[in-house]
C-alpha atoms as a PDB file:
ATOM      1  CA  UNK A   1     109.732  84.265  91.419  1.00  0.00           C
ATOM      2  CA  UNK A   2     108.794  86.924  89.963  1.00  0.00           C
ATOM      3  CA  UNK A   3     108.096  86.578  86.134  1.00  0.00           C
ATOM      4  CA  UNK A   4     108.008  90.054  85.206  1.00  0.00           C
ATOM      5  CA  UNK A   5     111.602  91.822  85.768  1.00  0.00           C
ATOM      6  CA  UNK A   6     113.311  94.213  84.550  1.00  0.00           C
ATOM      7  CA  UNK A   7     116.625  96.620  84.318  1.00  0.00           C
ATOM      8  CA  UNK A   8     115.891  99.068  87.256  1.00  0.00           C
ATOM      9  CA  UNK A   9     118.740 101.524  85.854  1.00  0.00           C
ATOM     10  CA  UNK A  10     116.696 102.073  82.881  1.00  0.00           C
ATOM     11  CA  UNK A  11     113.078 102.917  84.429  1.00  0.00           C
ATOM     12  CA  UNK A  12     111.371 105.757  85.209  1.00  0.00           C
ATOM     13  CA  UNK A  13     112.334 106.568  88.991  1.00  0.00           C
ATOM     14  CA  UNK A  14     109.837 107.295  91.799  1.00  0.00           C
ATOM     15  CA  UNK A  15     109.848 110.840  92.547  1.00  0.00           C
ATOM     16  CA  UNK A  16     111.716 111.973  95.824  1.00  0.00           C
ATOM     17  CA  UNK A  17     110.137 113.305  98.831  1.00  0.00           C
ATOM     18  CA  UNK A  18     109.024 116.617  99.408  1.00  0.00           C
ATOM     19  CA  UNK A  19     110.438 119.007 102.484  1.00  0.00           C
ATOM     20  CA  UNK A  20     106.222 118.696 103.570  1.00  0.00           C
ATOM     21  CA  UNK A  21     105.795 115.403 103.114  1.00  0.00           C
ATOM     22  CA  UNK A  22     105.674 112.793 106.355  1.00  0.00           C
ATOM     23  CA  UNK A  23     106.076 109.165 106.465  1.00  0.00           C
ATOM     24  CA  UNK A  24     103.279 107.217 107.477  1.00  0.00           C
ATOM     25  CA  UNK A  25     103.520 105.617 110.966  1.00  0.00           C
ATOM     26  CA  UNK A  26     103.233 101.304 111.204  1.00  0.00           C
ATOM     27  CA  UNK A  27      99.531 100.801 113.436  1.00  0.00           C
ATOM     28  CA  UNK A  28     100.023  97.034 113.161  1.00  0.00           C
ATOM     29  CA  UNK A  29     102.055  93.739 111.789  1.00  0.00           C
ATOM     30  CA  UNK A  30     100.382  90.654 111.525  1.00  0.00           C
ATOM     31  CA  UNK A  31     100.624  87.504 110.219  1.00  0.00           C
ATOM     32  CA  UNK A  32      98.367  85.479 108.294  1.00  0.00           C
ATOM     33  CA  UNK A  33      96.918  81.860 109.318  1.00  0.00           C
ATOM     34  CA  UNK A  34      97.553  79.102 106.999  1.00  0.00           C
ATOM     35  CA  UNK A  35      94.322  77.251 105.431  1.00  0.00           C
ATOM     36  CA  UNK A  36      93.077  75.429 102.050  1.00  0.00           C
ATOM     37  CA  UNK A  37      90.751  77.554  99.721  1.00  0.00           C
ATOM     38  CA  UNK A  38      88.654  75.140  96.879  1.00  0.00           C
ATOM     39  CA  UNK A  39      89.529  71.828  96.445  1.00  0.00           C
ATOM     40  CA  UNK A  40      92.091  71.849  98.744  1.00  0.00           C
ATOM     41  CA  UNK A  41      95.026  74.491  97.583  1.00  0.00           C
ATOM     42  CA  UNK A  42      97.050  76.471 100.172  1.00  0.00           C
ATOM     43  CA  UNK A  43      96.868  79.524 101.111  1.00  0.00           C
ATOM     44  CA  UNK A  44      97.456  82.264 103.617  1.00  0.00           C
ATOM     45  CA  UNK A  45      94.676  84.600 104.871  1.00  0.00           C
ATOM     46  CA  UNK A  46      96.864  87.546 104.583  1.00  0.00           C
ATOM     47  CA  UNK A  47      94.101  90.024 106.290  1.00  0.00           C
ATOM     48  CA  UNK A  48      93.176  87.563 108.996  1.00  0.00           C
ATOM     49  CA  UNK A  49      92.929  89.537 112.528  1.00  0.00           C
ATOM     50  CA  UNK A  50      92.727  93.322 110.830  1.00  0.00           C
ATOM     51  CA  UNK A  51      89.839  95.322 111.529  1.00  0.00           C
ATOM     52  CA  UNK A  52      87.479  96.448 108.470  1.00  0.00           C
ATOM     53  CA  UNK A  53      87.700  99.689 109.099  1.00  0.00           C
ATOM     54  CA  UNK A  54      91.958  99.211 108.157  1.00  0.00           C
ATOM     55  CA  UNK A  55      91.034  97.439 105.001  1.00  0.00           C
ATOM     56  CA  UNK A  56      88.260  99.380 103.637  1.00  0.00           C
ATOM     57  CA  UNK A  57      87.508  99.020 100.515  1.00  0.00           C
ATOM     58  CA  UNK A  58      89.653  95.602 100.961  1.00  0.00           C
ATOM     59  CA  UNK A  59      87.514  92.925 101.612  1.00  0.00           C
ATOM     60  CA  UNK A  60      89.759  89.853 101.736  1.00  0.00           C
ATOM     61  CA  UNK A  61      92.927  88.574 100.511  1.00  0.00           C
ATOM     62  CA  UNK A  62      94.478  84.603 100.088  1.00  0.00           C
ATOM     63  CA  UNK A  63      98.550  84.350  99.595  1.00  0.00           C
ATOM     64  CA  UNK A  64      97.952  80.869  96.894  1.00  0.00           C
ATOM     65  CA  UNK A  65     101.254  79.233  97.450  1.00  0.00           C
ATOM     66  CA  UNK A  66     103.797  79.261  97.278  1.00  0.00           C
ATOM     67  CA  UNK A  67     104.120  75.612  96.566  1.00  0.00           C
ATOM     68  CA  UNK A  68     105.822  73.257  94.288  1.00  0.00           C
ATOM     69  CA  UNK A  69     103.374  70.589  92.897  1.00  0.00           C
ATOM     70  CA  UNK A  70     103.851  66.907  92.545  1.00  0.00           C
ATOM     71  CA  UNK A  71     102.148  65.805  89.129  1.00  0.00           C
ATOM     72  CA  UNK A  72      98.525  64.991  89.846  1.00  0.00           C
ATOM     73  CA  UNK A  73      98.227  67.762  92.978  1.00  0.00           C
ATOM     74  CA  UNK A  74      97.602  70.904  91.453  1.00  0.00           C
ATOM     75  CA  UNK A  75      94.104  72.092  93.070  1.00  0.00           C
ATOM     76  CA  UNK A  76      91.425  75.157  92.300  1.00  0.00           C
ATOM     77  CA  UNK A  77      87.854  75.899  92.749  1.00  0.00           C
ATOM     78  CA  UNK A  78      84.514  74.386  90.962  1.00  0.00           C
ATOM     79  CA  UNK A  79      82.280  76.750  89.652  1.00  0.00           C
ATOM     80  CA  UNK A  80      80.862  79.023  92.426  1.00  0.00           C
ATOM     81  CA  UNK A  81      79.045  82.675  92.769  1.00  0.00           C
ATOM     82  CA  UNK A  82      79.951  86.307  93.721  1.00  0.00           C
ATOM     83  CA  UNK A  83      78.076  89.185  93.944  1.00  0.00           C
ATOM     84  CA  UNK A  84      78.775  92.905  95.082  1.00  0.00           C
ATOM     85  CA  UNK A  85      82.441  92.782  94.430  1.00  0.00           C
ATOM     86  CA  UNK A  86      85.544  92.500  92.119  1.00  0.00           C
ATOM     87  CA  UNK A  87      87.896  89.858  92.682  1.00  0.00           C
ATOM     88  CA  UNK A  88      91.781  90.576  91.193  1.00  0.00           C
ATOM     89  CA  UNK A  89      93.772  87.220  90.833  1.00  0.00           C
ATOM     90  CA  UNK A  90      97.103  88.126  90.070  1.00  0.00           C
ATOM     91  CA  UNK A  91      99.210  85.023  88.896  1.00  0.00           C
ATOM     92  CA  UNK A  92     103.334  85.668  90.075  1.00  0.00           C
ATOM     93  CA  UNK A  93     104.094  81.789  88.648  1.00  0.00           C
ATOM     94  CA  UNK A  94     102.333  79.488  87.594  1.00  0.00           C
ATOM     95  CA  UNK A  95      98.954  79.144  85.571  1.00  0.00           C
ATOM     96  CA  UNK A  96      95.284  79.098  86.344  1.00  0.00           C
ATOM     97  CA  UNK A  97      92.432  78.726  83.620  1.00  0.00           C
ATOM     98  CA  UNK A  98      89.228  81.019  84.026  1.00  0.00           C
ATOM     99  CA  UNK A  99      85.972  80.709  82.787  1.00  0.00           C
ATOM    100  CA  UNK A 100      82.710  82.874  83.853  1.00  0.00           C
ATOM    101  CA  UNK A 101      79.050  82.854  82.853  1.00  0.00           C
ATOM    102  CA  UNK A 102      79.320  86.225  81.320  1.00  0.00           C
ATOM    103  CA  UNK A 103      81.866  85.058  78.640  1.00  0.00           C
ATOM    104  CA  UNK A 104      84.825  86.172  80.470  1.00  0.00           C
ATOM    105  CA  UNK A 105      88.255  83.742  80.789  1.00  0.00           C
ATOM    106  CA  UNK A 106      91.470  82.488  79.717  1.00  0.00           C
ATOM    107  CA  UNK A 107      94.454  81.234  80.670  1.00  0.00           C
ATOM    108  CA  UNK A 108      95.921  83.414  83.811  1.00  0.00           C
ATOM    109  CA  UNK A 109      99.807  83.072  83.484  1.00  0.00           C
ATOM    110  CA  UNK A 110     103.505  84.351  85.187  1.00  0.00           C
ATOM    111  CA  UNK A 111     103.196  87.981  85.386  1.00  0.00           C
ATOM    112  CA  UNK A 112      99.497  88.115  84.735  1.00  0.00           C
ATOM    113  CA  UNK A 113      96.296  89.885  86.511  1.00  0.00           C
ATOM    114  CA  UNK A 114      92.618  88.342  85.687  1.00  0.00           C
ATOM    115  CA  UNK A 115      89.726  91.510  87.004  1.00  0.00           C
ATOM    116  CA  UNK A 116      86.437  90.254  87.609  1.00  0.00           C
ATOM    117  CA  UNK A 117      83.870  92.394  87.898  1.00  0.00           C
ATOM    118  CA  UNK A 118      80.705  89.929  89.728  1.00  0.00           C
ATOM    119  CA  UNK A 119      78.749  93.454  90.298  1.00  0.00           C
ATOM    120  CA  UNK A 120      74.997  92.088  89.566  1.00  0.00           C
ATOM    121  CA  UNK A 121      75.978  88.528  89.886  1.00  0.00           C
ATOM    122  CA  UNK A 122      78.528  86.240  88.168  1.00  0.00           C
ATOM    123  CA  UNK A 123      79.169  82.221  88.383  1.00  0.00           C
ATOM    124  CA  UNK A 124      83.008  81.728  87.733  1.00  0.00           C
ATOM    125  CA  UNK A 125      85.822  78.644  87.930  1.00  0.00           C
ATOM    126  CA  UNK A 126      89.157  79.009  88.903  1.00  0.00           C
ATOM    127  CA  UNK A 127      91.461  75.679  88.478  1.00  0.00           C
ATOM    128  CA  UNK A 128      94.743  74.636  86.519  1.00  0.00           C
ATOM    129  CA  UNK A 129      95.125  73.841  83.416  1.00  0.00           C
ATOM    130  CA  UNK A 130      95.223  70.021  82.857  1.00  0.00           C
ATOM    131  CA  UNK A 131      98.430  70.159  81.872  1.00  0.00           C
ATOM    132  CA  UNK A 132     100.016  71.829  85.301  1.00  0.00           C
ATOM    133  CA  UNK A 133      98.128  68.936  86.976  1.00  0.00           C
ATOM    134  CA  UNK A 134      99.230  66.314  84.928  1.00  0.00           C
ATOM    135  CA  UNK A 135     102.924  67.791  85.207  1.00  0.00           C
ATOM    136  CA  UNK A 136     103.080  69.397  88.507  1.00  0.00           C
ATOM    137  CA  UNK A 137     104.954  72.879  88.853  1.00  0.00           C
ATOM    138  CA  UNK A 138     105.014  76.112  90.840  1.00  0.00           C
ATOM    139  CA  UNK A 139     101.653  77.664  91.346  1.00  0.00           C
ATOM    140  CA  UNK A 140     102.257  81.102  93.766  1.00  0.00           C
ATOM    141  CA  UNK A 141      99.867  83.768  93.583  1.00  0.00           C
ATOM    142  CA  UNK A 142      97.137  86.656  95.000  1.00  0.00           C
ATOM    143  CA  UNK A 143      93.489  86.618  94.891  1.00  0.00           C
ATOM    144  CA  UNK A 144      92.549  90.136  96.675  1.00  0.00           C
ATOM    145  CA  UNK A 145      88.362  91.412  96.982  1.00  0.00           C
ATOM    146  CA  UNK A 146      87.739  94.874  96.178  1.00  0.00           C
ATOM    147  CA  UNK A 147      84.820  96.106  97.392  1.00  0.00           C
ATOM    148  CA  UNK A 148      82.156  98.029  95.385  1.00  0.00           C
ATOM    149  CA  UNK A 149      79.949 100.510  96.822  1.00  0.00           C
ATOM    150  CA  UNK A 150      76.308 100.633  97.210  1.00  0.00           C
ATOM    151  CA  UNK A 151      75.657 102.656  94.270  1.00  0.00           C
ATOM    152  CA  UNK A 152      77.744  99.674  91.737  1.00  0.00           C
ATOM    153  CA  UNK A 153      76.589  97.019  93.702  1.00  0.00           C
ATOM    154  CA  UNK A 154      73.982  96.075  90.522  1.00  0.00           C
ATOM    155  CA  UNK A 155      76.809  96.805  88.102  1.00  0.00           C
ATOM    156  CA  UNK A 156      76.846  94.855  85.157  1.00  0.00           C
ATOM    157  CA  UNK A 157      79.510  91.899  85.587  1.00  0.00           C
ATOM    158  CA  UNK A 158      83.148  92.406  83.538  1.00  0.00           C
ATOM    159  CA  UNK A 159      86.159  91.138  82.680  1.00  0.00           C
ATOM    160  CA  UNK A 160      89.547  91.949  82.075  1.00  0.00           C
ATOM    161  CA  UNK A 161      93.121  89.988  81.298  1.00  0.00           C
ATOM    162  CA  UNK A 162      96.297  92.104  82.003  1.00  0.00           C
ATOM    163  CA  UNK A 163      98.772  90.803  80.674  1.00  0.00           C
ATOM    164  CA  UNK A 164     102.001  90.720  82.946  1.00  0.00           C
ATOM    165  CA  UNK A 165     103.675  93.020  79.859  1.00  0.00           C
ATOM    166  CA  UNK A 166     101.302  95.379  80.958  1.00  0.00           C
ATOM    167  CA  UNK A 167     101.715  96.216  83.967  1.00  0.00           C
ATOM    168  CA  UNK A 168     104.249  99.928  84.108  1.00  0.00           C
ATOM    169  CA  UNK A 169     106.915  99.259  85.706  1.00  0.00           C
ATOM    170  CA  UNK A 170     109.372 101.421  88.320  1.00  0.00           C
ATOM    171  CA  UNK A 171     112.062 101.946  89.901  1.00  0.00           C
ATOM    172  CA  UNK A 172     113.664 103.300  93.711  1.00  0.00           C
ATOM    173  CA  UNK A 173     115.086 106.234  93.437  1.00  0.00           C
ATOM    174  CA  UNK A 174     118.593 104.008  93.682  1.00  0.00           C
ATOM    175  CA  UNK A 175     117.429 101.493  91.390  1.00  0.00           C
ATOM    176  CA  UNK A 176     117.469  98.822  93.893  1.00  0.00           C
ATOM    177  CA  UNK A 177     113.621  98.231  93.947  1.00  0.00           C
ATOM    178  CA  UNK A 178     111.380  97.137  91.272  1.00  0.00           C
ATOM    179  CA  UNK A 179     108.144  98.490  91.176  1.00  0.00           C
ATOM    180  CA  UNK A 180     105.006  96.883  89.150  1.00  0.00           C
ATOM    181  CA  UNK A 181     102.016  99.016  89.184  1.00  0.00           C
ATOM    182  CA  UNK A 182      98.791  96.583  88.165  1.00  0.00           C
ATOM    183  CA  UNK A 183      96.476  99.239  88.945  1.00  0.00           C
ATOM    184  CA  UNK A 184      96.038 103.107  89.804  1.00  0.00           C
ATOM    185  CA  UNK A 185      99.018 105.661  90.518  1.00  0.00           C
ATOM    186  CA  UNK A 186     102.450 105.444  92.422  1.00  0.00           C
ATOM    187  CA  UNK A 187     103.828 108.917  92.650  1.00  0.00           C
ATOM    188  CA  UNK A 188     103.764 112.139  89.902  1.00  0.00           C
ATOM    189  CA  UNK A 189     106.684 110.238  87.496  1.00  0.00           C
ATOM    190  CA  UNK A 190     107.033 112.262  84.468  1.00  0.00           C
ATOM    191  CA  UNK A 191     106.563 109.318  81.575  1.00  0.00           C
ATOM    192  CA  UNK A 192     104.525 107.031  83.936  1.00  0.00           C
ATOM    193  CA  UNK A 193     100.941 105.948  84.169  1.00  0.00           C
ATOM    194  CA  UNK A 194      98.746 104.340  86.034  1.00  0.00           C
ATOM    195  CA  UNK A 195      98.468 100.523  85.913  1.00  0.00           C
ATOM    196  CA  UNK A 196      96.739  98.951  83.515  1.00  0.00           C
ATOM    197  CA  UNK A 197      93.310  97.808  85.571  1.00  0.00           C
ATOM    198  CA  UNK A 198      90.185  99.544  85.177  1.00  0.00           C
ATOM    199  CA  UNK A 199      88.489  99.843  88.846  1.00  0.00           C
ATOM    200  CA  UNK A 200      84.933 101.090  90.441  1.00  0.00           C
ATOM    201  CA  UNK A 201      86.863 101.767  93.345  1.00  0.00           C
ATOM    202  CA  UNK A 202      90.131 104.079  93.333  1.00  0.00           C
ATOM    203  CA  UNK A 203      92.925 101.763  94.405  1.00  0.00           C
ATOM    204  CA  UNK A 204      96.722 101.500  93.988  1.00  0.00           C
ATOM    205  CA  UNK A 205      98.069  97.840  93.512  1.00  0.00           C
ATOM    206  CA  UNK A 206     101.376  97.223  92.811  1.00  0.00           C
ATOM    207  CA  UNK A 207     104.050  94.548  93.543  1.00  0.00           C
ATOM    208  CA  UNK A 208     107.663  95.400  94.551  1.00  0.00           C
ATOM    209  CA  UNK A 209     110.761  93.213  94.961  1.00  0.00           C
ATOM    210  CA  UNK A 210     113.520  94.957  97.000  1.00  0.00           C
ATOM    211  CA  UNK A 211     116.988  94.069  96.650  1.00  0.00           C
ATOM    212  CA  UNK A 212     119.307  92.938 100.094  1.00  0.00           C
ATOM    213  CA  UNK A 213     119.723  96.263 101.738  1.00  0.00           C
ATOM    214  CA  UNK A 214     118.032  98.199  99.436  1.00  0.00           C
ATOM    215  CA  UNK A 215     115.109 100.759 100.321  1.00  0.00           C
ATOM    216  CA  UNK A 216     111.623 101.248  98.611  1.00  0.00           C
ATOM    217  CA  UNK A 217     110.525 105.098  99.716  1.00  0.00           C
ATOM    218  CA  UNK A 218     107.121 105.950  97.876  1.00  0.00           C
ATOM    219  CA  UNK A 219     104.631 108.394  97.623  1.00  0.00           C
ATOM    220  CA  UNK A 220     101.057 107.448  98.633  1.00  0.00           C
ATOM    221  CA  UNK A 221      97.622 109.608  97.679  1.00  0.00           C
ATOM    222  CA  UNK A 222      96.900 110.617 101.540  1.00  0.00           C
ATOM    223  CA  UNK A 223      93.107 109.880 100.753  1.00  0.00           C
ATOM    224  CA  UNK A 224      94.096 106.374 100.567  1.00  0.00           C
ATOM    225  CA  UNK A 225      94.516 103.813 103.772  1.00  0.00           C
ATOM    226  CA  UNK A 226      98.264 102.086 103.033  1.00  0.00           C
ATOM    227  CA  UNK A 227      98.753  98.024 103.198  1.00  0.00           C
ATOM    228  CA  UNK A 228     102.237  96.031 102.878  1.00  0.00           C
ATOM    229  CA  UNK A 229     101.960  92.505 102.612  1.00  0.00           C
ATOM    230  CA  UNK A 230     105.156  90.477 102.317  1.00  0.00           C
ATOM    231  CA  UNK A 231     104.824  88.011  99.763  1.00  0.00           C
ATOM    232  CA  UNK A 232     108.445  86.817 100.768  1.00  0.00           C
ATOM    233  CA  UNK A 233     111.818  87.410 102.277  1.00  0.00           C
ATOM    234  CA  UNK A 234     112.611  89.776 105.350  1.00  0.00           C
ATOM    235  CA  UNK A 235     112.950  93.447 106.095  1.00  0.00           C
ATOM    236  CA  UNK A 236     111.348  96.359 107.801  1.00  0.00           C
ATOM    237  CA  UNK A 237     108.649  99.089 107.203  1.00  0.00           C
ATOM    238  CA  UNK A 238     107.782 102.575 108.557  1.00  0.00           C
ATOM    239  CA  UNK A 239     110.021 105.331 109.950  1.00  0.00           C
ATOM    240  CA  UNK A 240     111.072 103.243 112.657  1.00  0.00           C
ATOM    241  CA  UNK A 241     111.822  99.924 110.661  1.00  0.00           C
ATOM    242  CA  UNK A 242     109.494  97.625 112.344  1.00  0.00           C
ATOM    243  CA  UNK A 243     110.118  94.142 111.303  1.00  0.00           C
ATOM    244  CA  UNK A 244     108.223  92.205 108.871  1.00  0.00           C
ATOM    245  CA  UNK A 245     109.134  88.495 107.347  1.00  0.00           C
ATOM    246  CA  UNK A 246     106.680  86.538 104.446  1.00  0.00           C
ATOM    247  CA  UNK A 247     102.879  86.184 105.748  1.00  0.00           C
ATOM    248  CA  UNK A 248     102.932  89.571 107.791  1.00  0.00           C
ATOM    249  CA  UNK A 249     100.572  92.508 106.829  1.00  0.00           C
ATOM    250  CA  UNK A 250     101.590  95.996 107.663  1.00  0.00           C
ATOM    251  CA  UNK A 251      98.840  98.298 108.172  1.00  0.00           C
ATOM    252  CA  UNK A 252     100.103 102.270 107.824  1.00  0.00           C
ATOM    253  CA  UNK A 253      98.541 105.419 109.131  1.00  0.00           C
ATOM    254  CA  UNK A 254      98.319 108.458 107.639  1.00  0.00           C
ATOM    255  CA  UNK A 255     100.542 110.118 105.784  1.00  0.00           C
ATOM    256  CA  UNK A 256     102.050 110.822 102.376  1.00  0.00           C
ATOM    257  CA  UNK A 257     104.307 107.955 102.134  1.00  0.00           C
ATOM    258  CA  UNK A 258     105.463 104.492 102.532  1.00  0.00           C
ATOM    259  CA  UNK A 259     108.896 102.996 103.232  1.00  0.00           C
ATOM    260  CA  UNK A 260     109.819  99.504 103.285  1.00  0.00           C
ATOM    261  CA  UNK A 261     113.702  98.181 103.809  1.00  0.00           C
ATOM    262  CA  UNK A 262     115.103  94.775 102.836  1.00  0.00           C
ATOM    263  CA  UNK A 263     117.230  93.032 105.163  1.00  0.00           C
ATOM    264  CA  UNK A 264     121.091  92.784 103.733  1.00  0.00           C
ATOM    265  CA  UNK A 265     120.669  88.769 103.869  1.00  0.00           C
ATOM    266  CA  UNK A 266     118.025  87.051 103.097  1.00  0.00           C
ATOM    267  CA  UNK A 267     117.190  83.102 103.145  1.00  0.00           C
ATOM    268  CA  UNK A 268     119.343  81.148  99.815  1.00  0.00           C
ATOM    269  CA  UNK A 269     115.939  80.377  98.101  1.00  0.00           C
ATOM    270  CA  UNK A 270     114.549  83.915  99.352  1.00  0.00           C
ATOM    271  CA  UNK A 271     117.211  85.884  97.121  1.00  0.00           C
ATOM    272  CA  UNK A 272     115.295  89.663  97.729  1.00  0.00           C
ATOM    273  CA  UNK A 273     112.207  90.898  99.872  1.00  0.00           C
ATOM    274  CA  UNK A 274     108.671  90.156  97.588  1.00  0.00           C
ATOM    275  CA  UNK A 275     105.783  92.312  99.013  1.00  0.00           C
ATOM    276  CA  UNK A 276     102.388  93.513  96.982  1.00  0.00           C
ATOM    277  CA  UNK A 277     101.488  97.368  98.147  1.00  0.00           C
ATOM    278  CA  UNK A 278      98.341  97.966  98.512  1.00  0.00           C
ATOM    279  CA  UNK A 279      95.665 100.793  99.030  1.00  0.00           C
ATOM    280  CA  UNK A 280      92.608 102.993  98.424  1.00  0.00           C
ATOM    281  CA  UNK A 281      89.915 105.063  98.895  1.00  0.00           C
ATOM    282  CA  UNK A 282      87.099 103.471 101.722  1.00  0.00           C
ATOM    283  CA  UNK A 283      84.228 103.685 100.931  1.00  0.00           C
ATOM    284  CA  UNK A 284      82.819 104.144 104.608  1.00  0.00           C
ATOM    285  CA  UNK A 285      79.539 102.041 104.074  1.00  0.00           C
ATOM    286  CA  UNK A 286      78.357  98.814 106.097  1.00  0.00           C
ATOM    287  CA  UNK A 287      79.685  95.611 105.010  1.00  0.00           C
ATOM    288  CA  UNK A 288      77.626  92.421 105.448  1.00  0.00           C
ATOM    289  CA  UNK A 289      79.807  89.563 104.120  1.00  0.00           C
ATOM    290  CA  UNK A 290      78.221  86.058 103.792  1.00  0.00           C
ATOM    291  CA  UNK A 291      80.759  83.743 101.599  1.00  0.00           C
ATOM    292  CA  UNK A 292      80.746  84.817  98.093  1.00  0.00           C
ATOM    293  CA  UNK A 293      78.429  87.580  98.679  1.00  0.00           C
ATOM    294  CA  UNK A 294      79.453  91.123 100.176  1.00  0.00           C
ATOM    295  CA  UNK A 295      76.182  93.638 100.279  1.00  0.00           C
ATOM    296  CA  UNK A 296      75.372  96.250 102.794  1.00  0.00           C
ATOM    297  CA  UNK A 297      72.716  95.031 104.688  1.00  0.00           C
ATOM    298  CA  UNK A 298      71.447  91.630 105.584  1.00  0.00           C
ATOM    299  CA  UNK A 299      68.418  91.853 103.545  1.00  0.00           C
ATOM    300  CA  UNK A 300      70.485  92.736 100.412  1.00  0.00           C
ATOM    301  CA  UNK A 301      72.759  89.378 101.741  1.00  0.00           C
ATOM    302  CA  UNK A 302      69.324  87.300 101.352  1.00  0.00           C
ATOM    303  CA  UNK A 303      68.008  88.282  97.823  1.00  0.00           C
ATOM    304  CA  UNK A 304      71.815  87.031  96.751  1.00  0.00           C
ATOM    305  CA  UNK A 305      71.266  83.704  97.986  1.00  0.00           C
ATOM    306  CA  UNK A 306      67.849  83.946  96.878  1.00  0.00           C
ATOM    307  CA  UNK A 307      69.174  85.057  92.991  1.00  0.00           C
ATOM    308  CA  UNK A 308      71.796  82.703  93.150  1.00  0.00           C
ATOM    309  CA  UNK A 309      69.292  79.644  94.217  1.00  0.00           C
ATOM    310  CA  UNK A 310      66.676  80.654  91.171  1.00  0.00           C
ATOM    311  CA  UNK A 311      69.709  80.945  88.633  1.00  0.00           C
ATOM    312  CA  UNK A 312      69.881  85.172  87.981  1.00  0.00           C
ATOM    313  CA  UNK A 313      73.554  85.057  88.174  1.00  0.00           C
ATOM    314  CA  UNK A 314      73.418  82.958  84.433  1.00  0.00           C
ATOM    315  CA  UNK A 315      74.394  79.615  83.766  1.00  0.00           C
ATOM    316  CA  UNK A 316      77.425  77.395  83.366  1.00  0.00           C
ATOM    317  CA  UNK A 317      78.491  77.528  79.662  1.00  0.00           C
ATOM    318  CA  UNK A 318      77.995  74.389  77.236  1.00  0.00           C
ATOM    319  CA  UNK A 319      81.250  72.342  77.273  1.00  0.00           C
ATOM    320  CA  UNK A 320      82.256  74.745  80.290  1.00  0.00           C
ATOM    321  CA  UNK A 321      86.009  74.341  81.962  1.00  0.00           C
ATOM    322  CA  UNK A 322      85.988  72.041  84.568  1.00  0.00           C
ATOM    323  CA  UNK A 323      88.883  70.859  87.608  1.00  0.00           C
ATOM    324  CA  UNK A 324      90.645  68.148  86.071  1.00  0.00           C
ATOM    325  CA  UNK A 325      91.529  65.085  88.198  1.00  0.00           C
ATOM    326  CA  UNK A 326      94.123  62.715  86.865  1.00  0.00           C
ATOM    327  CA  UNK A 327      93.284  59.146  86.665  1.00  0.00           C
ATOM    328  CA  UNK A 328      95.189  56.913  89.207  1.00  0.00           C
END
């Protein structure tokens, strides 16, 4: 961990602070409860405890992993609806297969970011490859809900692959961070641009891995809450270095930026501090979540189960992907 990495000396460098600009203050650290998601893979629920109002336009958000599979355990989901939102699966090793019933999939992989777009209504799979199962391996990833407001609720459903050589990559101002930008803007760069993903919702997702001792100080769009979730390792975040280790979510005020410091030792198998940064603009409208739906009132939750139940959301392709079991 990570696949994608690069030569921080030769990037383009987040731009510097700005005699006006204030760091954002730390309103909470928490850390995530450990559960099983499908047919039975880990995962941490990394916005467990945190009010919506904090996550808005987040909607939910499962740490997969990090685990190390024995052949024949590998685990994902069977085919199952969404409606209202876009799910973001982003893949740091490992490999998951996708399918949906709008013609949407492939092969998710190290490095890589799979947006789905259920708008209207979508049926979708999510489970490894048969050959991971049959093998075993690393699986580790991020499966994060962005929420869509009322008026691209009914959106038509889409898909996009980023490929991890996609993503634009950064660096700290001293070149000990690592900065990959999935989706919208980190700072004013010259010769940078926004990640790759194409959102209904303005966000900023990126994943940084901070060197022992080093410091990540970035600029954040003020219209946007702030998020730090530490994927792994140990360090500190905010002006007055509160502490953070892997499974906690740091929830910022405002502000115009973000600072998070790596600890000068981390664990042997934990060689630098792994967290995803995330933010955006809320979208300030009620949320009514029921499972695999997220609408905005209770009536709207309804007609989903109803669609779903009289097949609107399409149907599972011929010869469609399926979890593989191993025989025994």
């Amino acid at each position: 961990m990570p696949a994608i990495t690069a030569d921080t000396l030769t990037l383009p460098h987040i731009s510097g602070s700005a005699p006006s600009d204030t760091e954002r203050p730390v309103r909470s650290v928490t850390t995530g409860p450990r559960g099983y998601e499908g047919e039975g893979f880990p995962v941490v629920r990394a916005f467990a405890g945190v009010s919506t109002r904090d996550l808005d336009p987040f909607i939910h958000m499962d740490q997969m992993g990090e685990v190390e599979y024995q052949p024949g355990e590998p685990r994902g989901t069977d085919w199952h609806p969404h409606r209202g939102f876009e799910t973001v699966t982003y893949m740091i090793d490992g490999k998951f297969a996708h399918q949906d019933s709008h013609g949407g999939g492939g092969l998710i992989t190290d490095g890589a970011t799979q947006w789905m777009t259920a708008g209207s209504g979508i049926l979708h799979i999510e489970t490894p490859p048969a050959e991971l199962v049959e093998s075993g391996g690393t699986f580790h990833g991020i499966q994060l809900w962005v929420n869509l407001p009322k008026k691209d609720k009914a959106a038509a459903p889409k898909y996009q692959s980023i490929d991890g050589g996609e993503v634009r990559l950064l660096s700290s101002e001293d070149g000990g961070a690592l900065v990959r930008v999935i989706a919208g803007e980190v700072g004013t760069t010259v010769g940078t641009e926004p990640g790759p993903g194409s959102t209904y919702t303005p966000i900023t997702l990126a994943h940084a891995t901070i060197e022992p001792g080093a410091r990540l100080n970035l600029p954040w769009n003020r219209d946007f809450n702030a998020l730090v979730y530490v994927l792994s390792g140990r360090g500190s975040v905010g002006p007055v270095k509160h502490p953070v280790q892997q499974g906690q979510l740091a929830v910022f005020g405002p502000g115009d930026r973000i600072t998070v410091a790596a600890e000068g030792s981390q664990h042997a198998n934990r060689p630098a501090l792994e967290v995803l940064l995330l933010g955006g603009r809320p979208i300030r409208e009620p949320v009514f979540h029921y499972g695999p739906f997220v609408m905005n009132s209770k009536t709207e939750l309804l007609k989903a189960v109803e669609d779903f139940n009289a097949g609107r959301f399409g149907t599972i392709p011929p010869n469609a992907l399926m979890p593989h079991h191993p025989l025994r």
